[in-house]
Protein backbone atom coordinates (compact mmCIF):
# COMPACT_ATOMS: atom_id res chain seq x y z
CA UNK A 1 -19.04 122.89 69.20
CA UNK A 2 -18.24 120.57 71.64
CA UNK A 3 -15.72 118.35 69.10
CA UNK A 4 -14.02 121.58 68.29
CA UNK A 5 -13.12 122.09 71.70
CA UNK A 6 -11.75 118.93 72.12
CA UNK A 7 -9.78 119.20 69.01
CA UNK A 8 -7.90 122.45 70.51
CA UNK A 9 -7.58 120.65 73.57
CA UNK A 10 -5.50 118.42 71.98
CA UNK A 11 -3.36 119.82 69.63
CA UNK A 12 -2.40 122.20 72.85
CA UNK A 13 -1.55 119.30 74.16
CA UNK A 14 1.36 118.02 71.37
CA UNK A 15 2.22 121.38 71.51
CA UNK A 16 3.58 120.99 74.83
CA UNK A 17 4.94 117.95 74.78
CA UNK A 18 7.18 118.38 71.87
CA UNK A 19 8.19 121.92 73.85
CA UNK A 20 9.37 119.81 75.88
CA UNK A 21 11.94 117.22 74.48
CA UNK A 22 13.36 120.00 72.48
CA UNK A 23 14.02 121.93 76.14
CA UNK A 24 15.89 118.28 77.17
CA UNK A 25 18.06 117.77 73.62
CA UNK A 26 19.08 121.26 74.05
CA UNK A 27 20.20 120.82 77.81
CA UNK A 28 21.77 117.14 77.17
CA UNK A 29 26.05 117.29 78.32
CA UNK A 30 28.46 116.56 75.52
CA UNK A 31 31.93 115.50 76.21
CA UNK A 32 34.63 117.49 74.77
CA UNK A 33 37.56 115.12 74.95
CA UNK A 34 38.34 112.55 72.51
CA UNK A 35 38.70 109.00 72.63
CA UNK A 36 42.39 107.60 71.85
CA UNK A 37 42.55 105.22 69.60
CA UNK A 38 45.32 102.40 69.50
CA UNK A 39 45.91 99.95 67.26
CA UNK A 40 46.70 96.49 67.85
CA UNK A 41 48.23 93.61 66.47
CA UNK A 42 46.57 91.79 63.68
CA UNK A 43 45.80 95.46 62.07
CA UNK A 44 42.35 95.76 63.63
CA UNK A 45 41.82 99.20 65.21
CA UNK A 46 40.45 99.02 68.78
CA UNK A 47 38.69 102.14 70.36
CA UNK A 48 39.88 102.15 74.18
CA UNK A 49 38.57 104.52 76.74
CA UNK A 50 40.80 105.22 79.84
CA UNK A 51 38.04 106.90 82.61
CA UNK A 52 34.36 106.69 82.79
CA UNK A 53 32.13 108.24 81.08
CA UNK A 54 29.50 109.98 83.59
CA UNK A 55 26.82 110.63 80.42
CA UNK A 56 24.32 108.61 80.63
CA UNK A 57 24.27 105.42 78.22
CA UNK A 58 21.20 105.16 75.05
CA UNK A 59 20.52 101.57 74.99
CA UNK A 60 19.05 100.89 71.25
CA UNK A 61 17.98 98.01 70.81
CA UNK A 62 17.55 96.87 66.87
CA UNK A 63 15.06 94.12 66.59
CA UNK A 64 16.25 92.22 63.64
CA UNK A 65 13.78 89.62 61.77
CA UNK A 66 15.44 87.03 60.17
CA UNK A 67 12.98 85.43 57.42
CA UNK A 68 14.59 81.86 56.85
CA UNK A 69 13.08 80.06 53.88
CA UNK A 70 13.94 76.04 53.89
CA UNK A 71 13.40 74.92 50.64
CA UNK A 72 12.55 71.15 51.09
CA UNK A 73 13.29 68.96 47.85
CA UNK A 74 11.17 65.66 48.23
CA UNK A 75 12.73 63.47 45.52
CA UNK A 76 10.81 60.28 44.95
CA UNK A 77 12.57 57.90 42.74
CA UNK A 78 10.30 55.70 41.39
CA UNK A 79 11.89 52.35 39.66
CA UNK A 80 9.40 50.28 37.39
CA UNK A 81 10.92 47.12 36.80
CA UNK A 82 9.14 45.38 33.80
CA UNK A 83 10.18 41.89 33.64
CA UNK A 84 10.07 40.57 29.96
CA UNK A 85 9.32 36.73 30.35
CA UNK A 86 9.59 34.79 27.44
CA UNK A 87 8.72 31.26 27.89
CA UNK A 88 10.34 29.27 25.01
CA UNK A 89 9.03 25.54 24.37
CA UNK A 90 11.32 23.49 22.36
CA UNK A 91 9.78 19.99 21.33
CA UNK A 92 12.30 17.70 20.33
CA UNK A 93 11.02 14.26 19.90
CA UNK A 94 12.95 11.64 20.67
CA UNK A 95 12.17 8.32 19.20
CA UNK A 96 13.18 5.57 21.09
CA UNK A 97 15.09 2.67 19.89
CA UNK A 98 12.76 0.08 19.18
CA UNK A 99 12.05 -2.50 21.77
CA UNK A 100 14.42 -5.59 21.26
CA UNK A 101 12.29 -8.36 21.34
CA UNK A 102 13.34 -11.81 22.47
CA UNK A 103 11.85 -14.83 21.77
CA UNK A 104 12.04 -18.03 22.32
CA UNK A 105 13.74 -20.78 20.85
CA UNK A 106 15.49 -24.01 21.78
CA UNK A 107 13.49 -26.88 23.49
CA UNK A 108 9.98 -26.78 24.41
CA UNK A 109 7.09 -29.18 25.97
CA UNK A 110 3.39 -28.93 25.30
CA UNK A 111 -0.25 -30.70 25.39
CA UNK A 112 -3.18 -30.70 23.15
CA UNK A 113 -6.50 -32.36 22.59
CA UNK A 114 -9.20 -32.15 20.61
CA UNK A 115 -11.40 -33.76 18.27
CA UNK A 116 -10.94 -36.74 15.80
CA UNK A 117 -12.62 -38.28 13.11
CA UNK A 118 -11.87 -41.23 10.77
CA UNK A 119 -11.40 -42.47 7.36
CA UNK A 120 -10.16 -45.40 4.47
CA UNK A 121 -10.80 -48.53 6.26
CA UNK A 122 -11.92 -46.85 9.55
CA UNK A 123 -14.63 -45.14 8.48
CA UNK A 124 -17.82 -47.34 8.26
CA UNK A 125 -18.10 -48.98 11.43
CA UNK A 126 -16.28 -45.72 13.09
CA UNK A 127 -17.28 -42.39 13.93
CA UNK A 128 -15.77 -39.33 15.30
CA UNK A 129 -13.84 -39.04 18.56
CA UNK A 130 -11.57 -37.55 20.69
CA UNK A 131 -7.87 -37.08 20.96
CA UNK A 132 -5.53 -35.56 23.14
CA UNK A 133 -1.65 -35.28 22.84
CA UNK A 134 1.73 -34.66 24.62
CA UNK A 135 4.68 -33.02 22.51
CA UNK A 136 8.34 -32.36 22.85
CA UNK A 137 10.50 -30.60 20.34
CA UNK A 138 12.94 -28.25 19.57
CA UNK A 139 12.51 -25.07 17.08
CA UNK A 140 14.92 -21.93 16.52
CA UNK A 141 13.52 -18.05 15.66
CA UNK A 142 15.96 -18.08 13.31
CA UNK A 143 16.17 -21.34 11.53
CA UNK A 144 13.11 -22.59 9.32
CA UNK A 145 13.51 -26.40 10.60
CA UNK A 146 12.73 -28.03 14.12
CA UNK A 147 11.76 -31.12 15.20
CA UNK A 148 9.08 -32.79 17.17
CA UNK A 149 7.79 -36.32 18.73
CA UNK A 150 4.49 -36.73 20.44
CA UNK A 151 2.38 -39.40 21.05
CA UNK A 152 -1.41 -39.08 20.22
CA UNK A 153 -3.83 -41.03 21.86
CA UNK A 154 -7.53 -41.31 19.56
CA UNK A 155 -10.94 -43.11 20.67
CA UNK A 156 -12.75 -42.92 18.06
CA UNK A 157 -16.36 -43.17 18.12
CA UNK A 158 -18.51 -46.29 17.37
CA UNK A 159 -21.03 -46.60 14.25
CA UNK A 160 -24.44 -47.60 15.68
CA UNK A 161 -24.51 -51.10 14.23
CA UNK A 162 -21.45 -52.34 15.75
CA UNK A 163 -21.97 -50.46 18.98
CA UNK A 164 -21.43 -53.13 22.10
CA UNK A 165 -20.04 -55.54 19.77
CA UNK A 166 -16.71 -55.25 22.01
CA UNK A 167 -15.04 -52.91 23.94
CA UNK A 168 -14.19 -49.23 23.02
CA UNK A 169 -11.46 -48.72 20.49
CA UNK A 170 -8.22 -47.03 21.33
CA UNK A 171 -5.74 -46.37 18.85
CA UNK A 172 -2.11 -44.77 20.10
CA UNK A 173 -0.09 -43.12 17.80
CA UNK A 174 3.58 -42.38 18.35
CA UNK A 175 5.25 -39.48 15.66
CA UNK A 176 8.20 -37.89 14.86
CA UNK A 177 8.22 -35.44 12.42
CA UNK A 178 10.34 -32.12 10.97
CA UNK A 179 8.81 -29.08 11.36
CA UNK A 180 9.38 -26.52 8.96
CA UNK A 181 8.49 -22.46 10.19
CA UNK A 182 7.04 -20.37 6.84
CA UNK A 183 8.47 -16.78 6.87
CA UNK A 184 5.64 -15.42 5.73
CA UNK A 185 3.07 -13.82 8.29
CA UNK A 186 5.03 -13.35 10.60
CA UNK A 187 4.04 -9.73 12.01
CA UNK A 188 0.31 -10.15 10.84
CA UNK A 189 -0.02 -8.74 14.76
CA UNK A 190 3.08 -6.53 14.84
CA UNK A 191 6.18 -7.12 16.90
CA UNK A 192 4.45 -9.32 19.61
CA UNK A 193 2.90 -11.54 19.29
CA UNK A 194 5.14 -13.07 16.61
CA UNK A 195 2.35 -15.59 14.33
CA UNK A 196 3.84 -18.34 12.53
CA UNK A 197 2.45 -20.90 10.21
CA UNK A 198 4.30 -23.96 9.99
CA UNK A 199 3.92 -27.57 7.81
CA UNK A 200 4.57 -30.70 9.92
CA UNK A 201 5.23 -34.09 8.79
CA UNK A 202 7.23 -37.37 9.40
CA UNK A 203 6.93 -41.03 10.39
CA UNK A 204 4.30 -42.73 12.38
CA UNK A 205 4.13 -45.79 14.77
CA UNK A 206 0.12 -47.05 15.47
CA UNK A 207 -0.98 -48.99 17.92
CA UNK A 208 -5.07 -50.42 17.96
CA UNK A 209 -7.18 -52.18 19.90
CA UNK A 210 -10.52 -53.47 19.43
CA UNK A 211 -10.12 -51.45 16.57
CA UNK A 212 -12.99 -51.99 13.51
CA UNK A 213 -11.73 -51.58 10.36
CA UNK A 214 -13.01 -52.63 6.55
CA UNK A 215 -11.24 -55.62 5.13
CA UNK A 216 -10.02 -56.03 1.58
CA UNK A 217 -12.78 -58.28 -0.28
CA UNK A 218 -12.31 -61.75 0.18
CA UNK A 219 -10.01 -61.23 3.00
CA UNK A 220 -10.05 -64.16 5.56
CA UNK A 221 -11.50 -62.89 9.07
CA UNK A 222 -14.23 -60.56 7.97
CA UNK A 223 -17.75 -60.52 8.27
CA UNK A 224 -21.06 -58.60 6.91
CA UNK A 225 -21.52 -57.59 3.42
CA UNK A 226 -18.50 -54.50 4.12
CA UNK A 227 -16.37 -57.48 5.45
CA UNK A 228 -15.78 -56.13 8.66
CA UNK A 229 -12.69 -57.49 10.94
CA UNK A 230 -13.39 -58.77 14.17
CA UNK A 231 -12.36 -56.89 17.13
CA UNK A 232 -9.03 -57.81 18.48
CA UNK A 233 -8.41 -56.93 22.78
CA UNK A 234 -4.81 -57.66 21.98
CA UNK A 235 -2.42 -54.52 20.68
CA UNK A 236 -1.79 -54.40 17.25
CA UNK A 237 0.92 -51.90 15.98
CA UNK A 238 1.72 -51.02 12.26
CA UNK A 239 3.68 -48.12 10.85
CA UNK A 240 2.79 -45.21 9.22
CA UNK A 241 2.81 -41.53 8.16
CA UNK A 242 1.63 -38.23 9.12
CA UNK A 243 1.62 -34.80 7.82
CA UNK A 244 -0.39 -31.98 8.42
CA UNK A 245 0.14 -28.10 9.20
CA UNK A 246 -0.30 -25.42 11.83
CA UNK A 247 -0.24 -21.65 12.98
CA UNK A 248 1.27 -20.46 16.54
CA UNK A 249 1.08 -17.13 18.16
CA UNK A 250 4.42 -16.72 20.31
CA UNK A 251 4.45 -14.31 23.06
CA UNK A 252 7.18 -14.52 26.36
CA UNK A 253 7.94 -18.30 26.52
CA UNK A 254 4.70 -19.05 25.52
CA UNK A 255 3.32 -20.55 22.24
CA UNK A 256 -0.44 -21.44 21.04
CA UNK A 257 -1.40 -23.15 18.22
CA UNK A 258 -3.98 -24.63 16.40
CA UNK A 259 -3.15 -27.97 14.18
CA UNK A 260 -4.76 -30.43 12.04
CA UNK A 261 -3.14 -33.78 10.63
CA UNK A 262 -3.77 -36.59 9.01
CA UNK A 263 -2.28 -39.61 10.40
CA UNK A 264 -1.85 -43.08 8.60
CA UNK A 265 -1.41 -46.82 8.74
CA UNK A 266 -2.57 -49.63 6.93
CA UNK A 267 -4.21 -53.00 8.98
CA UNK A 268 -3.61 -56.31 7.58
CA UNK A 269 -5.46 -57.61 4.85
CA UNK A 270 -7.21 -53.58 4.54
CA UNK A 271 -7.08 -50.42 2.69
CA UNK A 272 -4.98 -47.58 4.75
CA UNK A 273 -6.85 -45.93 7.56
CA UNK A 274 -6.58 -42.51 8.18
CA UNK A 275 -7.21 -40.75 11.39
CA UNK A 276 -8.13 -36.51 11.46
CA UNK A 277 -6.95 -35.30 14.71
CA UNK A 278 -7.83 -31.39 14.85
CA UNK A 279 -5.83 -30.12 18.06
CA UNK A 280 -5.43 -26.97 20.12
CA UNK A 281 -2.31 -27.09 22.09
CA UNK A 282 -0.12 -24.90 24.21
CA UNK A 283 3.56 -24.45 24.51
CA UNK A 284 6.66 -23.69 26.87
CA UNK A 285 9.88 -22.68 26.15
C-alpha cells in the first residue's frame, strides 16, 4: 500500500512540472519584424541586424566528439647481406733455373802424406814407411789435361836384419807429370760435389841416402848371400818414372783426393826399385 502511494505521489508530481513549461513556451515573446538581409561583395549573404534584440538569447551548446584514429605504419626494412666468399687457390709451380755452379779451375797448391811401401831392389832389406808430399799444378773443368810437379819425400822402413846397420833411409823424389781428368763419374754425387777420377803420370828425379837396395849378382860392392849394397850417407840421385791414378771430390775452391803411384828408378849395378806411396791430399784453388 505504501509503494502505491508513493507511485501517485510521483507521477502527480511530472504532472506538474510539465504543466508548467508548457504555461512558459506558450507565454515566450516573438518578434514580428524581420531581419534585412544585405549582400556583400564576394557573393556571400550576410544577415545584419540594425537594433537590439530585447528577447532573451538560447545559448546551445553542441558538444562535438571528434574520434581521431592515427594509423601508425612501422616499416622495418630488414637487409640480409649474404656475402658469397670464394677463396680460389691457384698453384703454379715455378721451377727455378737450376743453380749455376762454378768451379774451380786454373792453378792450385796442395799437401799429402801417407803411407809407403817398397819393391824390385828395395824390397828385402826394406819395409814399409811413410811419405808425405807438396803439389802444385794447374787443371781446367773443361779441359781433360793438367799438369802437376810435387816433390815426395819417403822413409821407408828398415828390415830387421839390417836394422842399425846405418842411419835411416830417406829417399826424395821430385815429379812432373800430365794429368788427365776421365769424364766419366762425374755427378756420382749430383751437381756438388763434382767427383772426378783422373790417371797421373810423367817423369821422375830420385834422390837416396843410406838407401839399401839388392845388387845385380856379381856386382862389385855387395855383401850377404842377396848381395846387399852398402849404405851410402852421401846423396845419390837417378832418374825415373811414375804413374799412378786418383779420384777428387771438388766442392767451392776446395779439392780432396785420394792417390796411389808407383814411382821408379833404377840404382847402379841393381834391378829398378819401386816405391808405393798411397796418399790423401787436399787442394786449393
Amino acid at each position: 500500500m505504501r509503494m502505491r502511494m508513493t507511485s501517485i505521489f510521483v507521477l502527480g508530481a511530472v504532472a506538474m512540472l510539465a504543466t508548467t513549461v508548457s504555461a512558459q513556451d506558450t507565454t515566450r515573446a516573438r518578434s514580428t519584424r524581420r531581419i534585412p538581409i544585405t549582400k556583400e561583395s564576394g557573393g556571400e549573404v550576410v544577415p545584419t541586424r540594425s537594433q537590439t534584440q530585447t528577447q532573451p538569447v538560447m545559448t546551445r551548446v553542441d558538444t562535438v566528439t571528434v574520434f581521431r584514429t592515427d594509423t601508425v605504419t612501422n616499416t622495418i626494412t630488414r637487409v640480409d647481406t649474404v656475402t658469397n666468399t670464394v677463396t680460389r687457390v691457384d698453384t703454379v709451380t715455378v721451377t727455378p733455373p737450376p743453380p749455376v755452379l762454378r768451379f774451380p779451375s786454373g792453378l792450385y797448391f796442395g799437401v799429402a802424406g801417407g803411407a809407403a811401401d817398397v819393391g824390385g831392389s828395395l824390397y828385402n832389406p826394406n819395409g814399409m814407411g811413410y811419405t808425405a808430399q807438396a803439389q802444385l799444378g794447374w787443371q781446367s773443368i773443361n779441359v781433360p789435361f793438367g799438369l802437376r810437379i810435387d816433390a815426395n819425400y819417403v822413409q821407408p822402413g828398415e828390415d830387421s836384419q839390417f836394422a842399425g846397420v846405418a842411419g835411416d833411409p830417406d829417399i826424395m823424389n821430385f815429379n812432373g807429370d800430365v794429368k788427365l781428368a776421365l769424364p766419366i763419374l762425374n755427378h756420382l754425387f749430383g751437381m756438388s760435389p763434382r767427383f772426378n777420377l783422373y790417371g797421373i803420370g810423367g817423369a821422375t828425379y830420385t834422390m837416396y841416402k843410406n838407401l839399401r837396395y839388392r845388387l845385380e849378382p856379381g856386382a862389385p860392392g855387395g855383401s850377404g848371400t842377396l848381395n846387399i849394397s852398402s849404405p851410402n850417407a852421401d846423396w845419390e840421385n837417378r832418374w825415373g818414372w811414375n804413374a799412378g791414378g786418383g779420384a777428387s771430390l771438388l766442392f767451392g775452391r776446395t779439392e780432396i783426393f785420394a792417390e796411389s803411384r808407383v814411382i821408379s828408378f833404377k840404382p847402379v849395378n841393381a834391378p829398378n826399385g819401386r816405391q808405393f806411396p798411397i796418399v790423401l791430399g787436399i787442394n786449393f784453388y
